[in-house]
C-alpha atoms as a PDB file:
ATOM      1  CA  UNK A   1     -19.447   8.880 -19.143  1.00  0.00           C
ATOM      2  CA  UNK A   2     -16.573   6.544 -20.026  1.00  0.00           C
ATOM      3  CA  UNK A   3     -18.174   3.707 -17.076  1.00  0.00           C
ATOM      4  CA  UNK A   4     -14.455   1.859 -17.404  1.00  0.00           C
ATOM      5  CA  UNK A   5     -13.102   5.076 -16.115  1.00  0.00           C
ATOM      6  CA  UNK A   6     -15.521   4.887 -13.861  1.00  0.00           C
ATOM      7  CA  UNK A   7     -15.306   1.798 -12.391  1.00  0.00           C
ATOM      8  CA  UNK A   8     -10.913   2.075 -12.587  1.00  0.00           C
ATOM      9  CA  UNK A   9     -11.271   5.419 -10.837  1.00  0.00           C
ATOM     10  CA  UNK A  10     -13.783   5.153  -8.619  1.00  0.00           C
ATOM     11  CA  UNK A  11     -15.492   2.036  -7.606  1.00  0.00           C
ATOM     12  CA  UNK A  12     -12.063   0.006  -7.432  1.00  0.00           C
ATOM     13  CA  UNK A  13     -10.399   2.738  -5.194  1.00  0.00           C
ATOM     14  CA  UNK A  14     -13.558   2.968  -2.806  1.00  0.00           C
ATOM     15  CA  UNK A  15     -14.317  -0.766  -2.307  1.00  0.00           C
ATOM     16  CA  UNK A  16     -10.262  -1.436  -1.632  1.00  0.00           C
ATOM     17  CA  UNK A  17     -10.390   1.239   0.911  1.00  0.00           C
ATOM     18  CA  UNK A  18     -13.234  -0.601   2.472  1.00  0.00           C
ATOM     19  CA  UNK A  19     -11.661  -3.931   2.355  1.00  0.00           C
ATOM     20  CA  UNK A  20      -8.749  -2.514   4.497  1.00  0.00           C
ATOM     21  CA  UNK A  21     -11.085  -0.602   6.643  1.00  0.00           C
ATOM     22  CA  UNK A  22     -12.527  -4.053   7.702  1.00  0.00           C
ATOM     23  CA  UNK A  23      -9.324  -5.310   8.198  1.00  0.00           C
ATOM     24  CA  UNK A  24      -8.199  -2.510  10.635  1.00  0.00           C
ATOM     25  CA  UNK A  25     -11.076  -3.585  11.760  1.00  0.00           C
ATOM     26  CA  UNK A  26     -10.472  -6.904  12.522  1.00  0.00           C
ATOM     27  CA  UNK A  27      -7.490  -6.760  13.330  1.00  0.00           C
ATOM     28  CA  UNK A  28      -8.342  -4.645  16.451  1.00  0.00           C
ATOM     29  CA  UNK A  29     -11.205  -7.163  17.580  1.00  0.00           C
ATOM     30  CA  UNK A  30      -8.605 -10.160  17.412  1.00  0.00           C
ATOM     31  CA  UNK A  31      -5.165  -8.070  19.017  1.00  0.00           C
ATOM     32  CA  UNK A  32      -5.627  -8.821  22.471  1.00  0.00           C
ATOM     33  CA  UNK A  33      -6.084 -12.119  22.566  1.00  0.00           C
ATOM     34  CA  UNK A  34      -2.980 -12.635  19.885  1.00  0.00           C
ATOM     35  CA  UNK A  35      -0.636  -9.596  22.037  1.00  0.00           C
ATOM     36  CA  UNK A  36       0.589 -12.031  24.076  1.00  0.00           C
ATOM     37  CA  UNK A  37       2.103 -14.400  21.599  1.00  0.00           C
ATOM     38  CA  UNK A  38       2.806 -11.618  18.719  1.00  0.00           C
ATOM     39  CA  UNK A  39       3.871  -8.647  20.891  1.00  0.00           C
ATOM     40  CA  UNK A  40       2.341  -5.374  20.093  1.00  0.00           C
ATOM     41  CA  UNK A  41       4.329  -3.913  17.400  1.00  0.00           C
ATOM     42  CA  UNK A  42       2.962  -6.738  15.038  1.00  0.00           C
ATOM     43  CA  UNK A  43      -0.714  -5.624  15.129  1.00  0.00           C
ATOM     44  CA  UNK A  44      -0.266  -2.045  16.168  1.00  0.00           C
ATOM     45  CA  UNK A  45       1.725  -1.514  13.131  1.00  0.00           C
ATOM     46  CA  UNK A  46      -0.901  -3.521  10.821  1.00  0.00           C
ATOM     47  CA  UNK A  47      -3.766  -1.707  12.108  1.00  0.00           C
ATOM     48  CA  UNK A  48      -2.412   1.859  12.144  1.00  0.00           C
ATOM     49  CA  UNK A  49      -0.811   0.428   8.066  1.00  0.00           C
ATOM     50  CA  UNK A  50      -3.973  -0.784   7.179  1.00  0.00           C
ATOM     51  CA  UNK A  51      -5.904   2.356   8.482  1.00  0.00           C
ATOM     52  CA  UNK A  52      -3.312   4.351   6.730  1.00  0.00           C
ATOM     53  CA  UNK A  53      -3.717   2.414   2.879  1.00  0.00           C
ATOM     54  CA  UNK A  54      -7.220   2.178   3.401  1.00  0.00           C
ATOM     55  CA  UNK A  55      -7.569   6.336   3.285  1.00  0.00           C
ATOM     56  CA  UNK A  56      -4.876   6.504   0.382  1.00  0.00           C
ATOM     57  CA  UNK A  57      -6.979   4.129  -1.566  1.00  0.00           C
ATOM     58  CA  UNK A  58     -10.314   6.089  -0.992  1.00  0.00           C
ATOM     59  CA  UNK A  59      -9.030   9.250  -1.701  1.00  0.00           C
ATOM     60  CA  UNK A  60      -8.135   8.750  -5.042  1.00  0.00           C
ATOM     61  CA  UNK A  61     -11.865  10.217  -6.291  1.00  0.00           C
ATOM     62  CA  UNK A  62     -10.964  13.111  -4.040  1.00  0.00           C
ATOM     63  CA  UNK A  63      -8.183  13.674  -6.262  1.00  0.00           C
ATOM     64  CA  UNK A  64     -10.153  13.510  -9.581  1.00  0.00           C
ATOM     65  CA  UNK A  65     -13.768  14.733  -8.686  1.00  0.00           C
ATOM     66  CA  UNK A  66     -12.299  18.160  -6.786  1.00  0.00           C
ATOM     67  CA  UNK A  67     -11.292  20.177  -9.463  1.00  0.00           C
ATOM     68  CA  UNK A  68      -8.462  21.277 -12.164  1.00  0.00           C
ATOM     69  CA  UNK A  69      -5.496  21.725 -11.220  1.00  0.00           C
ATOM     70  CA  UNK A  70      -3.562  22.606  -8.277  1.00  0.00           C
ATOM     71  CA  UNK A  71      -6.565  20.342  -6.361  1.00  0.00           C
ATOM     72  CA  UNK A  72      -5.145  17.057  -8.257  1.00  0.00           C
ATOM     73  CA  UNK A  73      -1.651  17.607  -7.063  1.00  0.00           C
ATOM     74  CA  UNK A  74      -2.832  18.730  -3.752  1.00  0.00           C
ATOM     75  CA  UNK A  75      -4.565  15.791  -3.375  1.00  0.00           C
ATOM     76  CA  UNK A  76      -2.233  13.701  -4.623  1.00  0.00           C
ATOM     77  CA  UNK A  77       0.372  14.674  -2.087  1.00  0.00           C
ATOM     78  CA  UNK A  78      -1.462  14.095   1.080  1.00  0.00           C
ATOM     79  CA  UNK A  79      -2.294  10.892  -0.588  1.00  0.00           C
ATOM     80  CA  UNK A  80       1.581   9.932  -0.923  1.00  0.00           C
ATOM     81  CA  UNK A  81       2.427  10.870   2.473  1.00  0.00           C
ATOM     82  CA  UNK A  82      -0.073   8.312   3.732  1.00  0.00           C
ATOM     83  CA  UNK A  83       1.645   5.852   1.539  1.00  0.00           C
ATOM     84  CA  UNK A  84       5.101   6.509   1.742  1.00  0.00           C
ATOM     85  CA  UNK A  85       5.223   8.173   4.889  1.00  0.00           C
ATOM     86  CA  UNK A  86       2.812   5.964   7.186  1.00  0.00           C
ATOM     87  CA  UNK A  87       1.265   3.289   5.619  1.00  0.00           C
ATOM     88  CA  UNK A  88       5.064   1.611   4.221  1.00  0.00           C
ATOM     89  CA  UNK A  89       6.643   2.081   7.538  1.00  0.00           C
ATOM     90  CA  UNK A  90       4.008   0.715   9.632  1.00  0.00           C
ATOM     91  CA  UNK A  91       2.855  -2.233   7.504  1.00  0.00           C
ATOM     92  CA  UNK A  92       6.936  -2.798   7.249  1.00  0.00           C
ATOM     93  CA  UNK A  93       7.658  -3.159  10.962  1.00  0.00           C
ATOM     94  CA  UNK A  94       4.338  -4.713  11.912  1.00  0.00           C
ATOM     95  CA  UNK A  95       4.960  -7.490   9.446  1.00  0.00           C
ATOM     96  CA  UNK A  96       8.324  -7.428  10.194  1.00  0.00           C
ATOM     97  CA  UNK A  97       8.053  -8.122  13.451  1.00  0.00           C
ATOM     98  CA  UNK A  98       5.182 -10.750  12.945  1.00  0.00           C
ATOM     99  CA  UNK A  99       7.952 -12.863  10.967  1.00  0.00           C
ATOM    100  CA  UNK A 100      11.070 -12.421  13.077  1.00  0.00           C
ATOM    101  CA  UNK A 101       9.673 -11.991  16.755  1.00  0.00           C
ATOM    102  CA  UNK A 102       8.566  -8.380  18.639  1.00  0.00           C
ATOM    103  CA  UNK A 103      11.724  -9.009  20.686  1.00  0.00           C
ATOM    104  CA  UNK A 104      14.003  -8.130  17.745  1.00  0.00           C
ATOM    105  CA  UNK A 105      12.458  -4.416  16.697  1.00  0.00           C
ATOM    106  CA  UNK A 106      13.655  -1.814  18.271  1.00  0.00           C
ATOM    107  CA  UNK A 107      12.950   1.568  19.008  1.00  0.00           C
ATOM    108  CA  UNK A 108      15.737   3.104  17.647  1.00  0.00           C
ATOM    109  CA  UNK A 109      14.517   0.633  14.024  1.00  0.00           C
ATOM    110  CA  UNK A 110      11.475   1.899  14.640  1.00  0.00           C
ATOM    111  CA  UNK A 111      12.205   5.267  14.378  1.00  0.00           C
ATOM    112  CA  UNK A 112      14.617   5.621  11.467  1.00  0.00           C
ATOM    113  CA  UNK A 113      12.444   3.411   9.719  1.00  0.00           C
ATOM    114  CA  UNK A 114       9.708   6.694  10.256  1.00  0.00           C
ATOM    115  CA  UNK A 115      12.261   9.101   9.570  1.00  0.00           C
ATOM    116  CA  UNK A 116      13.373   7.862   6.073  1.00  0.00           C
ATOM    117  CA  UNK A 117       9.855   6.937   5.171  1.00  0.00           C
ATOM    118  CA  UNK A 118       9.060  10.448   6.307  1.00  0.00           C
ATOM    119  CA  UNK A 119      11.999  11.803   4.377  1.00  0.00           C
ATOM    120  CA  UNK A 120      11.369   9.860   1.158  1.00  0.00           C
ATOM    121  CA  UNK A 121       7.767  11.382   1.130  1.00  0.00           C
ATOM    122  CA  UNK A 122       8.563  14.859   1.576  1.00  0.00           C
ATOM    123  CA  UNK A 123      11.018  14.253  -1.174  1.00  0.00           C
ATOM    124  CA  UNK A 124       8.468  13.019  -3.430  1.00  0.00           C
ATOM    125  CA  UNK A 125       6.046  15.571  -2.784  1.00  0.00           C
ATOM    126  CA  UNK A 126       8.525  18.763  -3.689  1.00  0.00           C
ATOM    127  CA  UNK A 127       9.847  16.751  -6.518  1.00  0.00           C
ATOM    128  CA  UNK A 128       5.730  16.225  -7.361  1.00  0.00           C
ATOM    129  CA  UNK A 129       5.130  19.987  -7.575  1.00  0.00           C
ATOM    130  CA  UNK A 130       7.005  20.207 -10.481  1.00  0.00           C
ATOM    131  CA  UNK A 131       6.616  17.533 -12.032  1.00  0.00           C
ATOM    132  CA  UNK A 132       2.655  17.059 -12.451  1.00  0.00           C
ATOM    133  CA  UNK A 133       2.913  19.794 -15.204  1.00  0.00           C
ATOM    134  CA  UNK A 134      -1.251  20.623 -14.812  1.00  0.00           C
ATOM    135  CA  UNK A 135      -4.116  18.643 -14.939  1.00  0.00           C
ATOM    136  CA  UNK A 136      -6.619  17.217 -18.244  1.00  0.00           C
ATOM    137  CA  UNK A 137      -9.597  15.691 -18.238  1.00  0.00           C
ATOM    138  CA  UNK A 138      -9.941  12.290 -18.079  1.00  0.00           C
ATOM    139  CA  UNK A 139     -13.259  11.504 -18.857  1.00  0.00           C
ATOM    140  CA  UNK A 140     -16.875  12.976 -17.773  1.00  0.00           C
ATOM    141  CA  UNK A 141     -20.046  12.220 -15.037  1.00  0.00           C
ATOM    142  CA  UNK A 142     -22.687  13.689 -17.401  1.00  0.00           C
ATOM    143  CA  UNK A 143     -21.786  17.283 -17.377  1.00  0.00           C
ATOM    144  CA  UNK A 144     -19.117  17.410 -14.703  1.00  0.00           C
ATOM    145  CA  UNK A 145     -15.694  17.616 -16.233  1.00  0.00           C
ATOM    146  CA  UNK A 146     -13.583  15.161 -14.206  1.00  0.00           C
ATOM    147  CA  UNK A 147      -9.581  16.051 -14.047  1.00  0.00           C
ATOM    148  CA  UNK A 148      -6.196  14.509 -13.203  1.00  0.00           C
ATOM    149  CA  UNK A 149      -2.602  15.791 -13.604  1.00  0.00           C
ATOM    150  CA  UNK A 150      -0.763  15.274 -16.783  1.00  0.00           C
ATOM    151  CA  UNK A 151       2.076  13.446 -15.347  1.00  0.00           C
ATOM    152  CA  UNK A 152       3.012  11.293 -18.174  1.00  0.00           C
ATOM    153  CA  UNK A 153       1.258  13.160 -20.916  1.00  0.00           C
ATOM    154  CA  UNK A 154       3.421  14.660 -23.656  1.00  0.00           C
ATOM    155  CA  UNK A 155       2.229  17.846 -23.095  1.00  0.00           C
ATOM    156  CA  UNK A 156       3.994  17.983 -19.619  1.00  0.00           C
ATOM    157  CA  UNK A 157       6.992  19.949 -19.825  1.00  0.00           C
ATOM    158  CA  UNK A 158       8.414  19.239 -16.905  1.00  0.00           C
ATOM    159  CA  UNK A 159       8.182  14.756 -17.775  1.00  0.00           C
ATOM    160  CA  UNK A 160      12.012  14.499 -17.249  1.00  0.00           C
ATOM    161  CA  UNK A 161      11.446  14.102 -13.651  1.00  0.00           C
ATOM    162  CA  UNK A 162       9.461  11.061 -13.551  1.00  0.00           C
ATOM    163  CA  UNK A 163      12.321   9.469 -12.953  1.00  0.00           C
ATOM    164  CA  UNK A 164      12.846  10.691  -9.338  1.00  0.00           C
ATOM    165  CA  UNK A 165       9.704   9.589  -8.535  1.00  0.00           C
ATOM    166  CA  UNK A 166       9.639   6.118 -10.230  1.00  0.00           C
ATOM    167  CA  UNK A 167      12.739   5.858  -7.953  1.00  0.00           C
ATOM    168  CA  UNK A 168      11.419   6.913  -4.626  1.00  0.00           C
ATOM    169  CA  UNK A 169       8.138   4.594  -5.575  1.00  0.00           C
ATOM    170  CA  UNK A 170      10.676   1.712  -6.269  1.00  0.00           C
ATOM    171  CA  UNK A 171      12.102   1.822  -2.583  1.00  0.00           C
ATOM    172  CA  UNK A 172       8.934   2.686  -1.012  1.00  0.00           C
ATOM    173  CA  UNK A 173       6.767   0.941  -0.822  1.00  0.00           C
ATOM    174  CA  UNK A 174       7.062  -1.728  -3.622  1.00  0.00           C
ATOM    175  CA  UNK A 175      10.752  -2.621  -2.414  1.00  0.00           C
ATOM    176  CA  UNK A 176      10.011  -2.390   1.253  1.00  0.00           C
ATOM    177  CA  UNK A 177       6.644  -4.775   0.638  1.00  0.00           C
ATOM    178  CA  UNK A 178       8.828  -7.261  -1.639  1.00  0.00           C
ATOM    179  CA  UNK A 179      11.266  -7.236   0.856  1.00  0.00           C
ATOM    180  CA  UNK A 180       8.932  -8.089   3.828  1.00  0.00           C
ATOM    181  CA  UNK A 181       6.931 -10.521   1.728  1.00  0.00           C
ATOM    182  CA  UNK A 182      10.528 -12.281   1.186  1.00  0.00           C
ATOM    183  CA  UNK A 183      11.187 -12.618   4.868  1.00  0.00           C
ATOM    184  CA  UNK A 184       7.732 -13.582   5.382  1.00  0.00           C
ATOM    185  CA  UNK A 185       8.417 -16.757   2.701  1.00  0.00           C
ATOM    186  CA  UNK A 186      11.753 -17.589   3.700  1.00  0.00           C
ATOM    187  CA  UNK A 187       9.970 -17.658   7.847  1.00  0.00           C
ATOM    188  CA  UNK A 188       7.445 -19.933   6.255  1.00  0.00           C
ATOM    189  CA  UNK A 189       9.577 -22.368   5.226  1.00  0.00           C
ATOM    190  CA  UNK A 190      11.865 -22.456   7.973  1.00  0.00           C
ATOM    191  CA  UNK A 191       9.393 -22.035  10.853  1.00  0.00           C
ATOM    192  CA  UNK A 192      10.523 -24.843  13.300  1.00  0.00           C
ATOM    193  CA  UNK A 193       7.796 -27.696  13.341  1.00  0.00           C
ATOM    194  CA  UNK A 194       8.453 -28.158  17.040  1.00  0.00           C
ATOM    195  CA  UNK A 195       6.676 -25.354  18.134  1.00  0.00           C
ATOM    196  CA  UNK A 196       3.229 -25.408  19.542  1.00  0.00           C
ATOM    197  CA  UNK A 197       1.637 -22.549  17.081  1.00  0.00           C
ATOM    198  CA  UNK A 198       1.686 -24.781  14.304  1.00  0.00           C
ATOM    199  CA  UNK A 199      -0.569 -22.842  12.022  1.00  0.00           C
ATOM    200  CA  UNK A 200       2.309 -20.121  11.832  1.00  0.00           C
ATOM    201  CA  UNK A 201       3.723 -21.134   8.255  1.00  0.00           C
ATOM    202  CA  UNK A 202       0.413 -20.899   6.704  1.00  0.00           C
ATOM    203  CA  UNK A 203      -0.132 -17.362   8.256  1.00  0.00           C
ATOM    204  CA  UNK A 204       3.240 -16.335   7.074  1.00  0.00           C
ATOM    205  CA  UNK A 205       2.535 -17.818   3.478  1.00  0.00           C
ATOM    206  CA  UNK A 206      -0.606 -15.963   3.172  1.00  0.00           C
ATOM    207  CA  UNK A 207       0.823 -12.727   4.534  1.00  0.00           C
ATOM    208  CA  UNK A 208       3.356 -13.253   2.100  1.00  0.00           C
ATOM    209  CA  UNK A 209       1.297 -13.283  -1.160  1.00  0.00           C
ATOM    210  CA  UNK A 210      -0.282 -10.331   0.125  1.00  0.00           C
ATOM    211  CA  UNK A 211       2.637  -8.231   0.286  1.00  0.00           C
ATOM    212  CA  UNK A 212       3.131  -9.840  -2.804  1.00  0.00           C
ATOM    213  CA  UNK A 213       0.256  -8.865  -4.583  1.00  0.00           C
ATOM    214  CA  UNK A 214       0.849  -5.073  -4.040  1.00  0.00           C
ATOM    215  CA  UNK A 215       4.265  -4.776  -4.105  1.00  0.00           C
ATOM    216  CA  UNK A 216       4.483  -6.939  -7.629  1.00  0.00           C
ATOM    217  CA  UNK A 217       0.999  -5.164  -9.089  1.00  0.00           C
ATOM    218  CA  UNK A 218       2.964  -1.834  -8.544  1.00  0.00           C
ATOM    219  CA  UNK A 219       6.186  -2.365 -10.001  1.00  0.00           C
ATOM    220  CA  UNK A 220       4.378  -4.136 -12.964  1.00  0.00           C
ATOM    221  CA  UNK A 221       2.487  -0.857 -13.373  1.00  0.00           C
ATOM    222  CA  UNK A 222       5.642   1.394 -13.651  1.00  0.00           C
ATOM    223  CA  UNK A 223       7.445  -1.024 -15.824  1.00  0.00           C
ATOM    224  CA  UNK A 224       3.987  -1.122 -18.565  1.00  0.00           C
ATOM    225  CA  UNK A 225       5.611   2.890 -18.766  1.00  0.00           C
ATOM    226  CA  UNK A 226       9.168   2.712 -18.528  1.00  0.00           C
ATOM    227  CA  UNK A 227       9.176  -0.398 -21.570  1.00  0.00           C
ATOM    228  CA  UNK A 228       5.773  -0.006 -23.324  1.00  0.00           C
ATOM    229  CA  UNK A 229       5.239   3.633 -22.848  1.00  0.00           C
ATOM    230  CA  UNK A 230       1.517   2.626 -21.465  1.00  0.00           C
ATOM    231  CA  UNK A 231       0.866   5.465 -18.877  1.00  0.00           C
ATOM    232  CA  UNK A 232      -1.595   5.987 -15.953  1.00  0.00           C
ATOM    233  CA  UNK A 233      -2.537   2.333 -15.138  1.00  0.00           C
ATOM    234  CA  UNK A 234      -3.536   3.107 -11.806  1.00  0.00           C
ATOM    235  CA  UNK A 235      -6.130  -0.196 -11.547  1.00  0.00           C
ATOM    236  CA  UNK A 236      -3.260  -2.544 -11.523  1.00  0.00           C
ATOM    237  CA  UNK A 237      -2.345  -1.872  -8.026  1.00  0.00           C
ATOM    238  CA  UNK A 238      -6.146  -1.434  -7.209  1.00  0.00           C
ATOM    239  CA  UNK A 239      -6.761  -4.605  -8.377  1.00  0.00           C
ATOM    240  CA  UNK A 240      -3.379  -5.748  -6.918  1.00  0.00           C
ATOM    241  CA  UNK A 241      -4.721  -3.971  -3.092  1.00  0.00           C
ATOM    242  CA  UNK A 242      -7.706  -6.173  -3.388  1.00  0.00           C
ATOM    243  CA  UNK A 243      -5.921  -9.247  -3.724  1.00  0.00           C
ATOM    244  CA  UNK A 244      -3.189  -8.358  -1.196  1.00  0.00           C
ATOM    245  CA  UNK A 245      -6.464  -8.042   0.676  1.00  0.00           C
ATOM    246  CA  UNK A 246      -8.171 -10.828   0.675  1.00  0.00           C
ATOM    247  CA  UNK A 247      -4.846 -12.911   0.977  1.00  0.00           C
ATOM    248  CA  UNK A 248      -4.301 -10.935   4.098  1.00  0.00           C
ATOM    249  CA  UNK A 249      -8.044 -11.309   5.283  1.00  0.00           C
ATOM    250  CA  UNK A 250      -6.976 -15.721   4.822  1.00  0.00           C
ATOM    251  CA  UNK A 251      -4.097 -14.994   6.476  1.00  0.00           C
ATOM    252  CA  UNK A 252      -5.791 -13.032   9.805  1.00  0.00           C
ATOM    253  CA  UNK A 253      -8.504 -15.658   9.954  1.00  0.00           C
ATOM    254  CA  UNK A 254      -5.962 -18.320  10.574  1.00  0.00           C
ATOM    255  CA  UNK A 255      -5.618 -19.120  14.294  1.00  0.00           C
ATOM    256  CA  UNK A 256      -1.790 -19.392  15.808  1.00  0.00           C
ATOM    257  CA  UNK A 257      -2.602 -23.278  16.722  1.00  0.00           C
ATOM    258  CA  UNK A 258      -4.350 -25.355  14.734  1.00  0.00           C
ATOM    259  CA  UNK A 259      -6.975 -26.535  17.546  1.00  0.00           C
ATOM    260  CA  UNK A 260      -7.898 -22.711  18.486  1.00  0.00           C
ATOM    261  CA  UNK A 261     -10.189 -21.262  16.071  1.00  0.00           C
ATOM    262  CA  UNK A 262     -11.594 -17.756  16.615  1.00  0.00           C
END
């Protein structure tokens, strides 16, 4: 057994779920008594996100201990829809609203927000059926054959639509995450220093690099393809959940005022 492959595949995945788990976690214990000042679209959105990523993450042995294929592409599509479809969205508008105010998000933004994340993902997922081209194996647990699709192997007859997909993964989530992390920034730096919840830039900044941390680990894995032809680096955005992770853990932990602590 390749124990890099392993660890990439299946410890990484597993303990990131966890780590977002606990956050979901968390984030329930401290809503009500932060409700008030956030409204609930902030933490109902993070918690249902967080819920959401945490199951895509610990799927991913799912995907590769299950069988050959179809049960990697199978797999891989329920996986996507929690990504693209609910995780994005809800991470989106809870952060969203955390950095410009409850007040401002709608329903109606709400909704098509859903609907094009929804759209995007069931767009993916036909355009996935095609394009996985099979499954290989990747590497061994003693005698059990391990398998994954061939996505970006040579063999794959069907590689010329990778590009579809590198596209719908480019607006969702890593564009929709960079963009929020942005807006989180900018709301850092201009938070007024007036107002009584003091400790608000420093939750924004942390909830920034977390969004960050994803959104820039993913793109940095597609481009390691698109210029250097280096395929299947899944453990970049592992490692880049983790991070995004603990930032977000920092950033939780931090009370609205600066003599409240929780």
């Amino acid at each position: 057994m390749n124990k890099i492959l392993f660890v990439v595949n299946i410890v990484m995945p597993v303990l990131a779920g966890i780590v977002y788990f606990f956050m979901a976690g968390y984030i329930k214990y401290i809503a009500p008594m932060r409700m008030l000042v956030t409204g609930k679209v902030t933490y109902r959105g993070a918690f249902w996100g967080f819920i959401f990523f945490g199951i895509f993450l610990m799927t991913r042995p799912f995907q590769i201990l299950l069988g050959p294929h179809p049960v990697p592409l199978i797999i891989n599509n329920i996986r996507e829809l929690f990504m693209i479809g609910l995780f994005s969205p809800a991470v989106f508008i809870g952060l969203l609203s955390f950095s410009l105010g409850h007040e401002k998000i709608t329903k109606r933004f709400i909704v098509s927000v859903f609907v094009i994340c929804f759209g995007l993902a069931g767009i993916f997922a036909v355009v996935n059926v095609f394009a996985v081209g099979g499954s290989k194996e990747i590497f061994k647990i003693g005698k059990y054959v391990v398998y994954d699709g061939i996505w970006f192997h040579e063999s794959n007859p069907n590689k010329s639509l990778m590009p579809i997909l590198f596209v719908i993964r480019f607006l969702n989530p890593v564009m929709m995450m960079i963009t929020v992390g942005a807006i989180s920034l900018w709301r850092s730096i201009t938070f007024p220093k007036e107002s009584i919840y003091d400790n608000m830039p420093k939750k924004l900044l942390f909830q920034s690099f977390a969004v960050f941390s994803f959104g820039f680990s993913m793109l940095f894995c597609g481009f390691m393809f698109i210029f250097w032809n280096i395929p299947n680096q899944w453990w970049i955005y592992y490692a880049g959940a983790l991070m995004a992770g603990v930032f977000e853990i920092i950033s939780l932990s931090i009370s609205l005022k600066k003599e409240v602590e929780i």
